[in-house]
C-alpha atoms as a PDB file:
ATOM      1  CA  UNK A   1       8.430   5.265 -10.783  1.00  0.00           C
ATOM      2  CA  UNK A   2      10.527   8.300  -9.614  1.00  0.00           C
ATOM      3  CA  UNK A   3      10.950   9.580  -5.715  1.00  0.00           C
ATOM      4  CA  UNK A   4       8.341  11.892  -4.516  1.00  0.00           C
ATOM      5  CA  UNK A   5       9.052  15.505  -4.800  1.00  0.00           C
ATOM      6  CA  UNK A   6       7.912  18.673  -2.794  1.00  0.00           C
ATOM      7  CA  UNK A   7       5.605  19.711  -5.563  1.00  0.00           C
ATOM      8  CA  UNK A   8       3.961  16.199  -6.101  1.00  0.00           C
ATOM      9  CA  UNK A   9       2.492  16.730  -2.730  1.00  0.00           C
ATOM     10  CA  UNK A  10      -0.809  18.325  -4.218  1.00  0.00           C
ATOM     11  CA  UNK A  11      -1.155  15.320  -6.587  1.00  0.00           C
ATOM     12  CA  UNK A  12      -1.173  12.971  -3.812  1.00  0.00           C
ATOM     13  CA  UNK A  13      -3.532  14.342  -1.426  1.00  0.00           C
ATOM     14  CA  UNK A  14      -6.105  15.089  -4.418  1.00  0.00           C
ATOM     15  CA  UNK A  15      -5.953  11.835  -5.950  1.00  0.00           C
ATOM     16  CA  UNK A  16      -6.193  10.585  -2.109  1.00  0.00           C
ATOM     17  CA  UNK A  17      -9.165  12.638  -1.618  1.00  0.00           C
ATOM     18  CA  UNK A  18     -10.878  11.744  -4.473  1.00  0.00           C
ATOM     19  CA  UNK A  19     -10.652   8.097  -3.953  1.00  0.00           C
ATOM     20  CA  UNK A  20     -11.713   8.429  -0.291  1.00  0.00           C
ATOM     21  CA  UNK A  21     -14.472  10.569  -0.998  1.00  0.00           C
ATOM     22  CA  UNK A  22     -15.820   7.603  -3.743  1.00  0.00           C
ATOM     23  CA  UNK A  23     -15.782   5.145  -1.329  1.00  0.00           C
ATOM     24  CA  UNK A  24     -16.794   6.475   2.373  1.00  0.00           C
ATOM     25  CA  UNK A  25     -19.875   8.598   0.248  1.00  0.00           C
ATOM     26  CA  UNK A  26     -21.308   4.942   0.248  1.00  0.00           C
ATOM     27  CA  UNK A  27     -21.167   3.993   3.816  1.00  0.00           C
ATOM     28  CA  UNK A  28     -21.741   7.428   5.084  1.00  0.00           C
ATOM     29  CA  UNK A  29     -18.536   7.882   6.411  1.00  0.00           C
ATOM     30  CA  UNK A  30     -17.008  10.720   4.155  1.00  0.00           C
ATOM     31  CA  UNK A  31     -15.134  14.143   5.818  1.00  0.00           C
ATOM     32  CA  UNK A  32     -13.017  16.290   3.838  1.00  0.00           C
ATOM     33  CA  UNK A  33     -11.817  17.717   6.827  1.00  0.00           C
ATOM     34  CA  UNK A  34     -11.159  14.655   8.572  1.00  0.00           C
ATOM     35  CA  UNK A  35      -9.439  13.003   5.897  1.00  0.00           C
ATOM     36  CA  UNK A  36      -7.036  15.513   5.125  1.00  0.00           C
ATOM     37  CA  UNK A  37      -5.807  15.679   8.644  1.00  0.00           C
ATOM     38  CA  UNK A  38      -5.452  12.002   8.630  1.00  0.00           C
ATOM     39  CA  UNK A  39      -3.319  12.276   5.147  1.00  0.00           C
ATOM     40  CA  UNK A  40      -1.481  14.933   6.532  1.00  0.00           C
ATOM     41  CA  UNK A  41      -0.100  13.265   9.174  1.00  0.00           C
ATOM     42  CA  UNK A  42       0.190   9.853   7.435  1.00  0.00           C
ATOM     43  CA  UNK A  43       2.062  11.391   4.582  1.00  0.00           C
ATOM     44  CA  UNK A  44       6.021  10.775   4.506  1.00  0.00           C
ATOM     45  CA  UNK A  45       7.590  11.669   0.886  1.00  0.00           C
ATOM     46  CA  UNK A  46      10.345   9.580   1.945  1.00  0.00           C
ATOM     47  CA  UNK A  47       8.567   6.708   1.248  1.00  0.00           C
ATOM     48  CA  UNK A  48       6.454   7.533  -1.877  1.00  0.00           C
ATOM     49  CA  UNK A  49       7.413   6.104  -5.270  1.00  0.00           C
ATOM     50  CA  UNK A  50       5.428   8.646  -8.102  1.00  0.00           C
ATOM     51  CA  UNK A  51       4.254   6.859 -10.756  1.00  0.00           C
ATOM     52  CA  UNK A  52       4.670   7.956 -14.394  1.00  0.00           C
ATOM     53  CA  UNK A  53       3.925   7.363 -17.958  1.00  0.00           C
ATOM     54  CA  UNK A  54       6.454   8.936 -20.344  1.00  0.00           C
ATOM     55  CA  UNK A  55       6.505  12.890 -17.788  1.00  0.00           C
ATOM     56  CA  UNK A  56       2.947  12.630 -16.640  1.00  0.00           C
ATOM     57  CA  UNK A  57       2.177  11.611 -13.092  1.00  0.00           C
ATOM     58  CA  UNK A  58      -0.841   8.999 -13.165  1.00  0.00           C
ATOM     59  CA  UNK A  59      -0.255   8.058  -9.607  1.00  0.00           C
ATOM     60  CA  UNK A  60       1.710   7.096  -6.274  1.00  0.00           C
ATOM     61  CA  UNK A  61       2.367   4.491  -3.778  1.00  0.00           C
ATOM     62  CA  UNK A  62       3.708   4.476  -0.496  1.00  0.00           C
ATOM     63  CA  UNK A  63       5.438   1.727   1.959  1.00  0.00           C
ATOM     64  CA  UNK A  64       6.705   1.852   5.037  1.00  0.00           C
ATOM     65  CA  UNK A  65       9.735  -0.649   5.608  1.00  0.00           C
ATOM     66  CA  UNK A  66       9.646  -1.387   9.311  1.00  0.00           C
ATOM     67  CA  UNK A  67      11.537  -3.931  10.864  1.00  0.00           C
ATOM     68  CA  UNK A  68       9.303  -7.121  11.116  1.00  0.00           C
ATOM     69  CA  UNK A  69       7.351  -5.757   7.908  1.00  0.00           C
ATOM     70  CA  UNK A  70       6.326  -3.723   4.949  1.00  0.00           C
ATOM     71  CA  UNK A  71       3.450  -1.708   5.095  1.00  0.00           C
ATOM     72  CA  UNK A  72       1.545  -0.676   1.958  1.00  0.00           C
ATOM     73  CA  UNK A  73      -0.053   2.524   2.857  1.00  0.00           C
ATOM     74  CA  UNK A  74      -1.047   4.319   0.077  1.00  0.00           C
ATOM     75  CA  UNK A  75      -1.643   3.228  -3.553  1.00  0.00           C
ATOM     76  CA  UNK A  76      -3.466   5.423  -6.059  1.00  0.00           C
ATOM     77  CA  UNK A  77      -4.200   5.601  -9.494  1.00  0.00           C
ATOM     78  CA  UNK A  78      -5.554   8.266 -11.704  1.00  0.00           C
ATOM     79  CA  UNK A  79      -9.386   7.026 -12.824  1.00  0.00           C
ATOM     80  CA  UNK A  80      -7.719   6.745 -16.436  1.00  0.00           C
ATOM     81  CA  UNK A  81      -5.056   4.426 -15.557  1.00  0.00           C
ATOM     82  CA  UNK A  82      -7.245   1.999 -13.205  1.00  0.00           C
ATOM     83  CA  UNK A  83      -8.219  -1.580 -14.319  1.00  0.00           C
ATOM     84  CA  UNK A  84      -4.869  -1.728 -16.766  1.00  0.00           C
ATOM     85  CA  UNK A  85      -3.178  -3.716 -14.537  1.00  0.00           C
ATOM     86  CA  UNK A  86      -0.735  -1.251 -13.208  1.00  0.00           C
ATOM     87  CA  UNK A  87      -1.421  -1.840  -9.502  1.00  0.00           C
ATOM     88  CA  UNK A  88      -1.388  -5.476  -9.657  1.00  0.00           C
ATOM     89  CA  UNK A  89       2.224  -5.435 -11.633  1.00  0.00           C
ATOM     90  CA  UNK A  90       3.029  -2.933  -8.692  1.00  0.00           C
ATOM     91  CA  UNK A  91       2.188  -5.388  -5.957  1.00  0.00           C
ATOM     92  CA  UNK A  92       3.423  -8.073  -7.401  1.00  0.00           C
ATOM     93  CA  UNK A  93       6.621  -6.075  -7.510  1.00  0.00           C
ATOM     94  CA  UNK A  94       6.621  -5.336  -3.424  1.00  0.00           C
ATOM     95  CA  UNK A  95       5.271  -8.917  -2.740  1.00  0.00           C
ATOM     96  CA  UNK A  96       8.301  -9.943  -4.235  1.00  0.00           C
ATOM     97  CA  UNK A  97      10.729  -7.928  -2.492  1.00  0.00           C
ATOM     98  CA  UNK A  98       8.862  -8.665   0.985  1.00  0.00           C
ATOM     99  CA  UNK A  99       9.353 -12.683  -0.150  1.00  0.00           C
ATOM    100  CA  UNK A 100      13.120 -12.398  -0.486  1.00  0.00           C
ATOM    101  CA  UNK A 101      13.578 -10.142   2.392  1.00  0.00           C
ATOM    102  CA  UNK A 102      11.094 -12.749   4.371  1.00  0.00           C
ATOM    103  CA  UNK A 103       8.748 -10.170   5.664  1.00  0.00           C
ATOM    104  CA  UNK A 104       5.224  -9.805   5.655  1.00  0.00           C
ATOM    105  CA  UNK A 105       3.387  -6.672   3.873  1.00  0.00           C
ATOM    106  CA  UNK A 106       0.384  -5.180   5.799  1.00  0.00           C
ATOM    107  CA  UNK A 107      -2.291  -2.559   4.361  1.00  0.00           C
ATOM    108  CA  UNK A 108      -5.479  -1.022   4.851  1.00  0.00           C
ATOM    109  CA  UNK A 109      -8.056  -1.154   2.558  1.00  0.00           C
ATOM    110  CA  UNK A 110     -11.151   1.106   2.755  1.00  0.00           C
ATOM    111  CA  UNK A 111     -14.721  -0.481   2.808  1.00  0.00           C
ATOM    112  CA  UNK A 112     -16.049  -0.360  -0.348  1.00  0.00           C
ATOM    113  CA  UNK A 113     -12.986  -0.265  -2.579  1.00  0.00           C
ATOM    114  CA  UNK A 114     -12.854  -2.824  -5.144  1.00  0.00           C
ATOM    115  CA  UNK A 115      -9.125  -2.842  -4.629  1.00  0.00           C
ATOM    116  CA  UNK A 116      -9.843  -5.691  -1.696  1.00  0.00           C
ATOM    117  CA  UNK A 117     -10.738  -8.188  -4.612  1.00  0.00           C
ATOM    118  CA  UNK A 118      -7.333  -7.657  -5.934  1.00  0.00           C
ATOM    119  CA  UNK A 119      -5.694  -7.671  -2.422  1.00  0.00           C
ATOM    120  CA  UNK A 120      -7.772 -11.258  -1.890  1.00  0.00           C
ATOM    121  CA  UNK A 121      -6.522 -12.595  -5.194  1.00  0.00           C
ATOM    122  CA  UNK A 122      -2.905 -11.720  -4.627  1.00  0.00           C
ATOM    123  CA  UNK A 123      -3.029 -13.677  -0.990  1.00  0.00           C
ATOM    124  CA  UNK A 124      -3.747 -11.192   1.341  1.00  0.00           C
ATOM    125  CA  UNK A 125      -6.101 -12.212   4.539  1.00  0.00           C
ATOM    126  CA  UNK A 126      -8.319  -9.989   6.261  1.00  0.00           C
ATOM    127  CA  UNK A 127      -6.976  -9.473  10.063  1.00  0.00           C
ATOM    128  CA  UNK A 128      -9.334  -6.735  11.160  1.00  0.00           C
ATOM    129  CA  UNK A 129     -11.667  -3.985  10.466  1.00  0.00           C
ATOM    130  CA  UNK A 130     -12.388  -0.400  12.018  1.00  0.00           C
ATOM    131  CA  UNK A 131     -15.281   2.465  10.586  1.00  0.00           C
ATOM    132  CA  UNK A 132     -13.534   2.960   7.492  1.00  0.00           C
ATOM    133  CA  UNK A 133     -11.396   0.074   6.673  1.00  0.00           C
ATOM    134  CA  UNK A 134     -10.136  -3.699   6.577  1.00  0.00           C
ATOM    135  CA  UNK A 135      -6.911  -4.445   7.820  1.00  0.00           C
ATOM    136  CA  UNK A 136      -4.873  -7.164   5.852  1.00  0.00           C
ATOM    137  CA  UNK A 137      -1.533  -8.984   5.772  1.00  0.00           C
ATOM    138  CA  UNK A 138      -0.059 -11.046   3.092  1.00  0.00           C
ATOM    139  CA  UNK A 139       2.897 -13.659   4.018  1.00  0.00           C
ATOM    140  CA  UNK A 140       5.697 -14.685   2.970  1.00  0.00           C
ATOM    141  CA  UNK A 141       6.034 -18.183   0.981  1.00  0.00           C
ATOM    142  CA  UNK A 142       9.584 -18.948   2.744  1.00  0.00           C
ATOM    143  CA  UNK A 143      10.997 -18.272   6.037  1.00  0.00           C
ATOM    144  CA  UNK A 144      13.987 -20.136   5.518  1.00  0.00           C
ATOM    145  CA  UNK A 145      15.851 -16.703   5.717  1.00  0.00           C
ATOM    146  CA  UNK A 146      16.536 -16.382   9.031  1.00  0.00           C
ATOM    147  CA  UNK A 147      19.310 -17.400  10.573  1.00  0.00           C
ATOM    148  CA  UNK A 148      19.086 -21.301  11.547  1.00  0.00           C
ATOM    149  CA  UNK A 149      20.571 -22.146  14.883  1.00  0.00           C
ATOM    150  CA  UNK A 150      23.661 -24.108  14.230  1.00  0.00           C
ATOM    151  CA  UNK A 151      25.130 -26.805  17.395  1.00  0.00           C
ATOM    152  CA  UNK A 152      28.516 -26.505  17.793  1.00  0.00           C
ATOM    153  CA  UNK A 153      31.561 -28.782  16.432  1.00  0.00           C
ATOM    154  CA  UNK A 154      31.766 -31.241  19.639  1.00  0.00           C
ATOM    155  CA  UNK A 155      34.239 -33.848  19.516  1.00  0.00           C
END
């Protein structure tokens, strides 16, 4: 995984589109037009990782650290890199990194995407639902990082 780029901008919001337009075709809920304002404005290449193999990009991801959590918002593959296991070794990378930093890590998941099998199987719980999508939230094992309240030394 390398930072995002200027020029990897392109990749992203095709492979976006692409998976979006799979997916919403089935429920009727598909707009090209729509969509790419939504990406537009969701899109911050500060926070996308670009996923590689040897120089070719075959993907991207994108989380948000905010201050009570991390937020998954993006994770794509390209159609010949899905079902190798690549985006489960990539979550189980962040779910890590949320457990030792004791936050949760929240995401969106569009209806229809079989991507909510793997978010079920990796502990993530449903927590809502709009038109196009589930939201979810995966916990932390421990919460034995913050900072216990400690009494004071009394004679």
């Amino acid at each position: 995984m390398r930072p995002a780029r200027p020029p990897d901008y392109f990749f992203a919001v095709t492979l976006y589109l692409d998976g979006a337009k799979r997916h919403l075709s089935k429920i009727g809920r598909w707009d090209r037009r729509r969509l790419t304002t939504r990406f537009r404005r969701g899109y911050k290449q500060a926070q996308v990782q670009v996923i590689c193999v040897e120089d070719r990009r075959i993907g991207w991801m994108q989380v948000a650290e905010l201050v009570g959590r991390l937020h998954l918002h993006q994770l794509h593959l390209s159609a010949d890199f899905r079902r190798r296991g690549i985006g489960t070794r990539l979550l189980k990378v962040l779910l890590r990194r949320a457990d030792s930093v004791g936050k949760p890590v929240t995401l969106e998941v569009m209806h229809g995407n079989p991507a909510k099998r793997l978010y079920a199987r990796l502990g993530f719980k449903a927590t809502g639902k709009d038109a196009d999508k589930m939201q979810m939230i995966w916990r932390p094992r421990r919460n034995d990082r913050a900072p216990k309240a400690t009494r004071p030394n009394l004679p």
